[in-house]
Protein backbone atom coordinates (compact mmCIF):
# COMPACT_ATOMS: atom_id res chain seq x y z
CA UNK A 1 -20.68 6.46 -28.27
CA UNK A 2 -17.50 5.29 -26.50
CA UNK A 3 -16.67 1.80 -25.15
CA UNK A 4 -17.33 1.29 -21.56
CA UNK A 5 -13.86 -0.88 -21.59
CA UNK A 6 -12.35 1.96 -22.75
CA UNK A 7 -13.68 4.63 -20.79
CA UNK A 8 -12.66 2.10 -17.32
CA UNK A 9 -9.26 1.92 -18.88
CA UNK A 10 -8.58 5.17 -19.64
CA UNK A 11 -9.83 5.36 -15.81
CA UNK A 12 -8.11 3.34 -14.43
CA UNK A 13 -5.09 4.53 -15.91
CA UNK A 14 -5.17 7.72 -14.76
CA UNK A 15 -5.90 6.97 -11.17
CA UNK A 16 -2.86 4.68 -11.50
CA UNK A 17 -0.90 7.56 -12.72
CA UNK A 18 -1.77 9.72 -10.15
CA UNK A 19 -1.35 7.39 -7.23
CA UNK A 20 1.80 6.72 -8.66
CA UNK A 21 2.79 10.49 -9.11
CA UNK A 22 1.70 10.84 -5.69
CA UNK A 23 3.54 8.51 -4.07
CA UNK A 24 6.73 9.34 -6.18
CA UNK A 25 6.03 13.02 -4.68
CA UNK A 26 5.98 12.03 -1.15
CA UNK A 27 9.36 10.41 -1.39
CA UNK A 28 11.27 12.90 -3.81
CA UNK A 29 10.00 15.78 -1.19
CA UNK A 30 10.54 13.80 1.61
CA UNK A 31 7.47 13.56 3.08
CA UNK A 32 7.90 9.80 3.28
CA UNK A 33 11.36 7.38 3.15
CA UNK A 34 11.39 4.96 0.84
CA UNK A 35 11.76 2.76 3.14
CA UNK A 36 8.17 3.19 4.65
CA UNK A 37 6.86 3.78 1.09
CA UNK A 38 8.26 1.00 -0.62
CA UNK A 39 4.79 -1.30 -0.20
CA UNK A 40 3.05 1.76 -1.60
CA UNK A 41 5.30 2.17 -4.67
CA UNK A 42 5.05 -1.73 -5.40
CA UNK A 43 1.16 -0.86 -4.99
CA UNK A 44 1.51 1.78 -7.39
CA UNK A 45 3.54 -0.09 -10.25
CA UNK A 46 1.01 -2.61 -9.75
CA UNK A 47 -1.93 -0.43 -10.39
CA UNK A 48 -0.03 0.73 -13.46
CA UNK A 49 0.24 -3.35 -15.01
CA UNK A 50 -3.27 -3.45 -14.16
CA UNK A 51 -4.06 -0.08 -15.99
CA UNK A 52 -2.22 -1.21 -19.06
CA UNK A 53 -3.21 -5.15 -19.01
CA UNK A 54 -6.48 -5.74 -17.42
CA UNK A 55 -7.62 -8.66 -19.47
CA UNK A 56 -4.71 -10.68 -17.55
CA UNK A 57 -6.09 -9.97 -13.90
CA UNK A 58 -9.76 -10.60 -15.70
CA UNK A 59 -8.11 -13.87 -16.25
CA UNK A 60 -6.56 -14.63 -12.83
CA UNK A 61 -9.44 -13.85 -11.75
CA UNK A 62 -11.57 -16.68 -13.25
CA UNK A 63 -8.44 -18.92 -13.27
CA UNK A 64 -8.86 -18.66 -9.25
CA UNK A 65 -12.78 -19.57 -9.23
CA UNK A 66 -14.40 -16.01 -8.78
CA UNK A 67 -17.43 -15.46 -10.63
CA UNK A 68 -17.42 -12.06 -11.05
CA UNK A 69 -14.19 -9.33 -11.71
CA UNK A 70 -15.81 -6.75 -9.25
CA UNK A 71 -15.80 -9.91 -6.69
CA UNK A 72 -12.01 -10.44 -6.96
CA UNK A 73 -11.32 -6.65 -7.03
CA UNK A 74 -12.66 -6.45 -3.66
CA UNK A 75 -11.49 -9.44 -2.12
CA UNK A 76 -8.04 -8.23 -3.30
CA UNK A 77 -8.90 -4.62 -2.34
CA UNK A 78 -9.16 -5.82 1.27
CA UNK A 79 -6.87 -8.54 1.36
CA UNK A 80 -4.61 -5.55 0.14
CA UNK A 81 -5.69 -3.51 3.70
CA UNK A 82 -5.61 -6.18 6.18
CA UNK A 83 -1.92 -7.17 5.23
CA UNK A 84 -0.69 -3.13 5.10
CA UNK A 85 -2.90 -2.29 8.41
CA UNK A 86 -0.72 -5.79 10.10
CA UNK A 87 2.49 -4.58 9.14
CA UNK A 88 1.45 -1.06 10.69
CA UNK A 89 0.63 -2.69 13.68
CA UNK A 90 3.40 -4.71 13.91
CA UNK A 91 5.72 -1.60 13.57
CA UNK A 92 3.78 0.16 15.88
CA UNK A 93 4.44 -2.46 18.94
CA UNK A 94 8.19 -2.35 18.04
CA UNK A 95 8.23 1.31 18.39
CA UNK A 96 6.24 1.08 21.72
CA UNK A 97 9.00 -1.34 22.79
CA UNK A 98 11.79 1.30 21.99
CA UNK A 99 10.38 4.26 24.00
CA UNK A 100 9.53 1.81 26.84
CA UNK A 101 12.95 1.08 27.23
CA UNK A 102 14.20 4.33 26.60
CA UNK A 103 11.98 5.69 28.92
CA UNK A 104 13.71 2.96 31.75
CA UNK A 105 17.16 3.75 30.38
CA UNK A 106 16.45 7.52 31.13
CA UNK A 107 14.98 6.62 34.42
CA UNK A 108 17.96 4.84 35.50
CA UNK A 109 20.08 7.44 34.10
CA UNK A 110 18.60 10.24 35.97
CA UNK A 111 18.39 7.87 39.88
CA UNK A 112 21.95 7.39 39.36
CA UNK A 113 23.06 11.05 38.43
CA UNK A 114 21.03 11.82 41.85
């Protein structure tokens, strides 16, 4: 019978392939700039050190206090989400800002052209 270790690495290590693959898709094929991307690929290549050394996170883990790894996974999980779904709303707002004043600019544009 096989490992469970193994059987989570191997795992692992192919979901960190393919999000990796993925995201290496989306910008080749332009479906996303790299410069929107680029918190995704550094996501990605850190999947991948995790695939291929998981006894070192195991040990940040415990070095930090958590009792369990599943405990630090998801704390980091959704520490992970609330930073990425900040800096979405942050970019968001700025781009509101932008068509607001694009949308006065044009207004002025046109009453004056009248």
């Amino acid at each position: 019978m096989f490992d469970t270790s193994i059987i989570f690495r191997i795992i692992m290590l192919g979901v960190a392939l393919l999000f990796f693959g993925v995201t290496m898709y989306l910008v080749r094929n332009d479906k996303g700039e790299v410069r929107h991307m680029k918190l995704w690929l550094i996501v990605s290549v850190a999947l991948l050190f995790v695939a291929f050394f998981p006894n070192l996170l195991i040990f940040v883990s415990k070095l930090i206090g958590f009792r369990t790894f599943s405990n630090f996974l998801m704390f980091t999980a959704i520490a992970l989400l609330l930073f990425i779904t900040l800096s979405q709303h942050i970019k968001i707002i700025e781009h509101e800002k932008q068509i607001k004043t694009l949308i006065q600019e044009i207004s002025i544009a046109e009453k004056e052209e009248k």
